[in-house]
Protein backbone atom coordinates (compact mmCIF):
# COMPACT_ATOMS: atom_id res chain seq x y z
CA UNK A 1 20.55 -31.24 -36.04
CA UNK A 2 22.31 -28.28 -34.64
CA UNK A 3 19.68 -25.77 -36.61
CA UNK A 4 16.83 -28.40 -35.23
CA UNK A 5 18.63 -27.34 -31.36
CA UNK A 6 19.04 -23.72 -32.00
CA UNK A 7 15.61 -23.60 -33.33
CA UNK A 8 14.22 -25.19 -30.03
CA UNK A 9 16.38 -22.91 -27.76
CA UNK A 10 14.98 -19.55 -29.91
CA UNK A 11 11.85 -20.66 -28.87
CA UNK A 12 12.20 -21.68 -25.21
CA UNK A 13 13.81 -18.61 -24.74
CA UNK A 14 11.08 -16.46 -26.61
CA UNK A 15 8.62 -18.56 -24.25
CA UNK A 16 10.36 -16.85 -21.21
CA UNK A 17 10.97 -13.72 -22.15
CA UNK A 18 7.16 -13.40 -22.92
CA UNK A 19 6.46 -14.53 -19.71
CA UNK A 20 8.88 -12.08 -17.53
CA UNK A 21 7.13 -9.15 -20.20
CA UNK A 22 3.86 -10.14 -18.50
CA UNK A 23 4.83 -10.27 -15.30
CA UNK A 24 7.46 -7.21 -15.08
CA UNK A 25 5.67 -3.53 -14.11
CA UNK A 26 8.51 -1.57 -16.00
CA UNK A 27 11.87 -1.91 -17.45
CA UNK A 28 13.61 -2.94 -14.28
CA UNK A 29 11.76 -5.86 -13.57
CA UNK A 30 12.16 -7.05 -17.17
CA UNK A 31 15.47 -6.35 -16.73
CA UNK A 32 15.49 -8.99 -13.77
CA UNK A 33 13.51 -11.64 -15.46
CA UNK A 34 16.12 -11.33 -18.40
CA UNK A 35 19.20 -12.28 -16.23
CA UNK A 36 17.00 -14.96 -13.39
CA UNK A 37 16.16 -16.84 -17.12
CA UNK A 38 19.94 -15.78 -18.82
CA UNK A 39 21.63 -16.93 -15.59
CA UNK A 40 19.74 -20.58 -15.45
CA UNK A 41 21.30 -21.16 -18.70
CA UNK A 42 24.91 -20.67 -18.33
CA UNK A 43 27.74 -22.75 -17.05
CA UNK A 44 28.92 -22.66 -13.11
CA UNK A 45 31.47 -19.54 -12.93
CA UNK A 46 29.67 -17.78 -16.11
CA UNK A 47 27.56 -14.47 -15.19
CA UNK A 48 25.30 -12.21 -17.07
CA UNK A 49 24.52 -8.45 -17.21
CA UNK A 50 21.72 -6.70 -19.22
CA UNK A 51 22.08 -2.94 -19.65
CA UNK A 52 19.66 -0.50 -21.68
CA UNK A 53 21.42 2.55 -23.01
CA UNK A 54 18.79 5.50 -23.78
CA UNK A 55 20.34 9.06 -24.81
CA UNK A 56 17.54 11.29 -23.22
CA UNK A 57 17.27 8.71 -20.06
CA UNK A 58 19.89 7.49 -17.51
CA UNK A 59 20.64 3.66 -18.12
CA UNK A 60 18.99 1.19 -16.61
CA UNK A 61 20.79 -2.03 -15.93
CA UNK A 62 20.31 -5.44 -13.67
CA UNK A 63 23.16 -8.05 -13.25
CA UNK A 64 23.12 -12.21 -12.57
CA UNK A 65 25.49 -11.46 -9.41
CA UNK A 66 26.84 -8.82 -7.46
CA UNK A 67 30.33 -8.93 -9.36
CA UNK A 68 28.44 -9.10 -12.46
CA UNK A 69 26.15 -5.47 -11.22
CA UNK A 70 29.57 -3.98 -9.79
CA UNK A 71 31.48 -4.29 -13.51
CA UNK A 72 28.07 -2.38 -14.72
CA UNK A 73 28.42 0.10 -12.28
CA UNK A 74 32.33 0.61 -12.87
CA UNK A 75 31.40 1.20 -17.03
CA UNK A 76 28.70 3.23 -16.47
CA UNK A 77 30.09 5.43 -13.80
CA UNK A 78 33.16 6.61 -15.93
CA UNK A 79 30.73 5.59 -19.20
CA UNK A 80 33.50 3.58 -20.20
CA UNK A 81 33.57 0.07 -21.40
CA UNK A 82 33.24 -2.91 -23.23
CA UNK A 83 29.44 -2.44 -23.45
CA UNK A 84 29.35 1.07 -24.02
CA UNK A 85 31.84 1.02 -26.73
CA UNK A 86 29.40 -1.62 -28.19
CA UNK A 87 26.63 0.27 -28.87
CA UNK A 88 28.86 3.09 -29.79
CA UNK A 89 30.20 0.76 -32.78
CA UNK A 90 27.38 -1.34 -33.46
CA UNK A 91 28.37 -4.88 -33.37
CA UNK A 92 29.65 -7.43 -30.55
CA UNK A 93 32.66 -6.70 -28.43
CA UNK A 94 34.78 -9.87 -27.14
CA UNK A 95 37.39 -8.88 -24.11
CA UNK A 96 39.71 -12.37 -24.25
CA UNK A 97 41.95 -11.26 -21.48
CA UNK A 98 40.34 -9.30 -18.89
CA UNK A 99 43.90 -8.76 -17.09
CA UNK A 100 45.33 -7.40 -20.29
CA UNK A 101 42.54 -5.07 -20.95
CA UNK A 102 43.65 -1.15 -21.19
CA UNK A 103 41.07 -0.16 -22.73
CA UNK A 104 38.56 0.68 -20.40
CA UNK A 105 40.55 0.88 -16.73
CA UNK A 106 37.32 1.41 -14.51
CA UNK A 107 35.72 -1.47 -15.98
CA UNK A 108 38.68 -3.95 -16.08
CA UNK A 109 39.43 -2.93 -11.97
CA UNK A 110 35.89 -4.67 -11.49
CA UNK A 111 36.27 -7.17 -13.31
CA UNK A 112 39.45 -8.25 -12.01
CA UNK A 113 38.31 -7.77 -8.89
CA UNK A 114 35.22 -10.12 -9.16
CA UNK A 115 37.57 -12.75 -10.95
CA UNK A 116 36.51 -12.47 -14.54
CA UNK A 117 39.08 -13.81 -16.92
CA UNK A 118 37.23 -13.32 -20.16
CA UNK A 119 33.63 -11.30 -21.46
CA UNK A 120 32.06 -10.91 -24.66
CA UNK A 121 29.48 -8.17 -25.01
CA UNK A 122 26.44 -8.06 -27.60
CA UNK A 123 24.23 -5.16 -28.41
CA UNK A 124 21.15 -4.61 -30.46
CA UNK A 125 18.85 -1.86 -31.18
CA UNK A 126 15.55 -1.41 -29.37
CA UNK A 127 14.54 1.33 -31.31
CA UNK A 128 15.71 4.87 -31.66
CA UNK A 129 18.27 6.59 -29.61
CA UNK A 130 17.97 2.96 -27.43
CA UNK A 131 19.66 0.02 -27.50
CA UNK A 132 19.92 -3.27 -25.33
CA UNK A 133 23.79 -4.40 -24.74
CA UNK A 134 24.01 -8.52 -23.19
CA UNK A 135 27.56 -8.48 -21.18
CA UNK A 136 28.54 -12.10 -20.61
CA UNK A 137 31.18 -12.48 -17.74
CA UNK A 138 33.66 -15.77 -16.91
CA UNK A 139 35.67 -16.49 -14.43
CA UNK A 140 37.29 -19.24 -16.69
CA UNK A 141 39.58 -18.75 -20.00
CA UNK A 142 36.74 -18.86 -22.33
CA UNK A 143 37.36 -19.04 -26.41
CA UNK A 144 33.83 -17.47 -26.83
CA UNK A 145 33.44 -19.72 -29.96
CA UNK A 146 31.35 -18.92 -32.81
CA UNK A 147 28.55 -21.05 -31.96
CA UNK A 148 28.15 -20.04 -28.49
CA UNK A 149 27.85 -15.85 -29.61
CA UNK A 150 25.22 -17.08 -32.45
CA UNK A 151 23.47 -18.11 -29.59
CA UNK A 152 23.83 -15.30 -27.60
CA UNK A 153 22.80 -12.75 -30.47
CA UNK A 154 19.56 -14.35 -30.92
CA UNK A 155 18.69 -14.21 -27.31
CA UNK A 156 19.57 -10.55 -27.14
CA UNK A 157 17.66 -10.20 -30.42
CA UNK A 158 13.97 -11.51 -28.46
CA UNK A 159 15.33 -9.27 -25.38
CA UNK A 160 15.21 -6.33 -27.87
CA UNK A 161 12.31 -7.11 -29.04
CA UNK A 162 10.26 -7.90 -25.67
CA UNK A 163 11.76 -4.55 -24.18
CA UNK A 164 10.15 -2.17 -27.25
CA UNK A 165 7.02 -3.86 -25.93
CA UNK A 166 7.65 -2.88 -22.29
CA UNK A 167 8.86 0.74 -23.13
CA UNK A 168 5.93 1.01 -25.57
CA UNK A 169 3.63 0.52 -22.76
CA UNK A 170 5.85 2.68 -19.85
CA UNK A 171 6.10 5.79 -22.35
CA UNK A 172 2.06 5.93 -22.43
CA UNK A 173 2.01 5.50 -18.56
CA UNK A 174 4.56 7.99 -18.53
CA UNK A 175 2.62 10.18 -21.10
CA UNK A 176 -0.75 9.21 -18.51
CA UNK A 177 0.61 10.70 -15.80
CA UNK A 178 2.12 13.53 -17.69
CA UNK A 179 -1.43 14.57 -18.42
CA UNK A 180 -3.14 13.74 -15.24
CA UNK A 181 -0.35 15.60 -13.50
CA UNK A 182 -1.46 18.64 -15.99
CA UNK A 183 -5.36 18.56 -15.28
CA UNK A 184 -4.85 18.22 -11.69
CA UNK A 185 -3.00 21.18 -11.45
CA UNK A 186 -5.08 23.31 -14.28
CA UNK A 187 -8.28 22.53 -11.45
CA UNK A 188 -6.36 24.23 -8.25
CA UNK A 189 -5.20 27.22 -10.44
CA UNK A 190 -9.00 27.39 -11.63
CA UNK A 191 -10.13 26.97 -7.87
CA UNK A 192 -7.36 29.88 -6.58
CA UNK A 193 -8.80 32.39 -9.71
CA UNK A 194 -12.23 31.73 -8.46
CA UNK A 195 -10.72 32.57 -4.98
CA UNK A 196 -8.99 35.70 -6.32
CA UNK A 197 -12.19 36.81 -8.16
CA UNK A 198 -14.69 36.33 -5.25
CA UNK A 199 -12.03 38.32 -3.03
CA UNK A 200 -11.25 41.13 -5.81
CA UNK A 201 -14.18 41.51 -7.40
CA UNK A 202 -12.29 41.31 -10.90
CA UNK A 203 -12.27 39.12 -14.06
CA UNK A 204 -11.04 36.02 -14.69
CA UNK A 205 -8.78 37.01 -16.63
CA UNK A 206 -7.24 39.81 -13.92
CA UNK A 207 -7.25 36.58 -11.48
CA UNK A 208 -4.94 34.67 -13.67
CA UNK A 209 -2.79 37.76 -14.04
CA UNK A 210 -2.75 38.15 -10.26
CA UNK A 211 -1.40 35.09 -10.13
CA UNK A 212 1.05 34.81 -12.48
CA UNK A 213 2.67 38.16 -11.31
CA UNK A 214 2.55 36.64 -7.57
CA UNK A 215 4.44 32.89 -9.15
CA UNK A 216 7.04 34.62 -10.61
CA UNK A 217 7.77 37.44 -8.33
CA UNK A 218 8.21 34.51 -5.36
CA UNK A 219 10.14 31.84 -8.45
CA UNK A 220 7.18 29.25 -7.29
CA UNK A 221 5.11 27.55 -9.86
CA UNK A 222 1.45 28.28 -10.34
CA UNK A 223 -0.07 25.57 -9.07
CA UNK A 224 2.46 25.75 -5.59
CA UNK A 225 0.98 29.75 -5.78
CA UNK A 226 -2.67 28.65 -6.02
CA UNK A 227 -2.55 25.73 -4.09
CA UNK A 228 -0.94 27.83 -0.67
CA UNK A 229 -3.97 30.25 -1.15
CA UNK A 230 -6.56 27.64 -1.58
CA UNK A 231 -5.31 26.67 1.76
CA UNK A 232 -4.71 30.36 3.27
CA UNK A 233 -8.30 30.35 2.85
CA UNK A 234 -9.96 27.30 3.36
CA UNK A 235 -7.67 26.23 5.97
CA UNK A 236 -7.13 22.81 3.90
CA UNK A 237 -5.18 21.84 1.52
CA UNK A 238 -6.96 21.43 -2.39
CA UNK A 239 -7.62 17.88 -3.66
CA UNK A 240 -7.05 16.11 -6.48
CA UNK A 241 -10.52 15.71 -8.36
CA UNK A 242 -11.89 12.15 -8.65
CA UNK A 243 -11.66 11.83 -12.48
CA UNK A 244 -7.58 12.85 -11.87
CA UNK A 245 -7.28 9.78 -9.57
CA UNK A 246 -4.77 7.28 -11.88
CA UNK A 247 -6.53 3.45 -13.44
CA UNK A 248 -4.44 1.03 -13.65
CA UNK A 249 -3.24 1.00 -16.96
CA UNK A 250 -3.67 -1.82 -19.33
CA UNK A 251 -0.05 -2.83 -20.98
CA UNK A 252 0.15 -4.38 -24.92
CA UNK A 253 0.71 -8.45 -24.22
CA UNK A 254 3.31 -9.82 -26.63
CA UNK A 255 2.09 -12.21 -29.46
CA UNK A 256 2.37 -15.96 -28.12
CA UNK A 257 4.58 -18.10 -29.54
CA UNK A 258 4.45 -21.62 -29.66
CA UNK A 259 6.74 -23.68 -27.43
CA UNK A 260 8.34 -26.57 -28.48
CA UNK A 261 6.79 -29.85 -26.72
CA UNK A 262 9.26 -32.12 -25.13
């Protein structure tokens, strides 16, 4: 019976997640669809905080309540914590007495503070060099039983899962704009060494070196170099070509499930 009830929570909860995936525009709004669905599910005086650790990216974090958010902010300010320490050692992290805590004094200030008496934090790995940590937050004495983390693990397990899809899909955005960033700015520097060669009668080749020698004897970039002579000339700023103009971007969807029918 109680594998028949965790099976039926698994997939509710993959149900959800699926549908704040197709509804978030990046990471952070996941992020909030995680804790609106986490936070529905919990007790009265029991908060939630979802954090994503990446090593080349700041965190990225989103809490149930503002003493929940403010216990994030404390740990990841001094990067210091029950959470951090988590992903640092690879399994769950259970604080049983927030007001004994030394450990991690930031973190424990804000928590006392907000009136948490007892956390438990799980992480898992989203992929690599980033992992998801779950931080949940009570303002009663809680035992944190067995049970109750089994159930917590597999949640944070679809939450991995769900944001590998999301930063699958904002890492080619990223990588989209990356490029049309790159074209955009190859067609003004082509537009000022047309400029240059019309006005010195040289190559195209002695254009680009004109301005190249002009970029770094002023520290400016290229394209801020050809773009201010574009306008010296023209009298208006250069445009973006058409083809540069961003599409919206069409993001992976996440197999469906089925949900269990009441």
């Amino acid at each position: 019976m109680v594998t028949m009830q965790l099976s039926l929570e698994h997939a509710e909860a993959v149900g959800a997640l699926q549908d704040a995936l197709a509804a978030a525009t990046g990471v952070d709004e996941l992020l909030g669809g995680v804790v609106l669905h986490a936070a529905a599910h919990v007790p009265d005086g029991v908060h939630v905080a979802v954090t994503v650790h990446r090593t080349d990216r700041d965190p990225r974090s989103a809490g149930s309540s503002p003493g929940a958010s403010s216990c994030v902010e404390a740990e990841l300010g001094s990067y210091d914590g029950p959470s951090v320490t988590s992903v640092a050692q690879g399994h769950r992290v259970v604080v049983v007495d927030v007001d004994a805590e030394a450990w991690w004094p930031a973190w424990r200030s804000a928590a006392v503070a907000a009136g948490f008496r007892t956390a438990a934090v799980v992480t898992r790995t989203v992929r690599e060099e980033c992992a998801v940590t779950f931080t949940v937050l009570s303002e009663r004495q809680e035992s944190w039983d067995a049970d109750a983390l089994v159930r917590t693990e597999l949640y944070v397990q679809e939450v991995a899962r769900a944001l590998e899809v999301c930063l699958r899909w904002a890492d080619g955005a990223e990588l989209a704009a990356d490029l049309r960033s790159t074209l955009a700015g190859r067609a003004v520097i082509d537009q000022a060494v047309g400029v240059i060669m019309a006005e010195n009668r040289c190559s195209a080749e002695d254009a680009r070196a004109v301005l190249e020698s002009a970029s770094v004897n002023r520290n400016v970039d290229p394209r801020d170099v050809a773009a201010a002579l574009i306008e010296s000339v023209t009298g208006v700023a250069p445009s973006v070509p058409a083809e540069f103009v961003a599409r919206p971007a069409a993001r992976p969807r996440a197999s469906r499930r089925p949900r269990p029918r009441g």
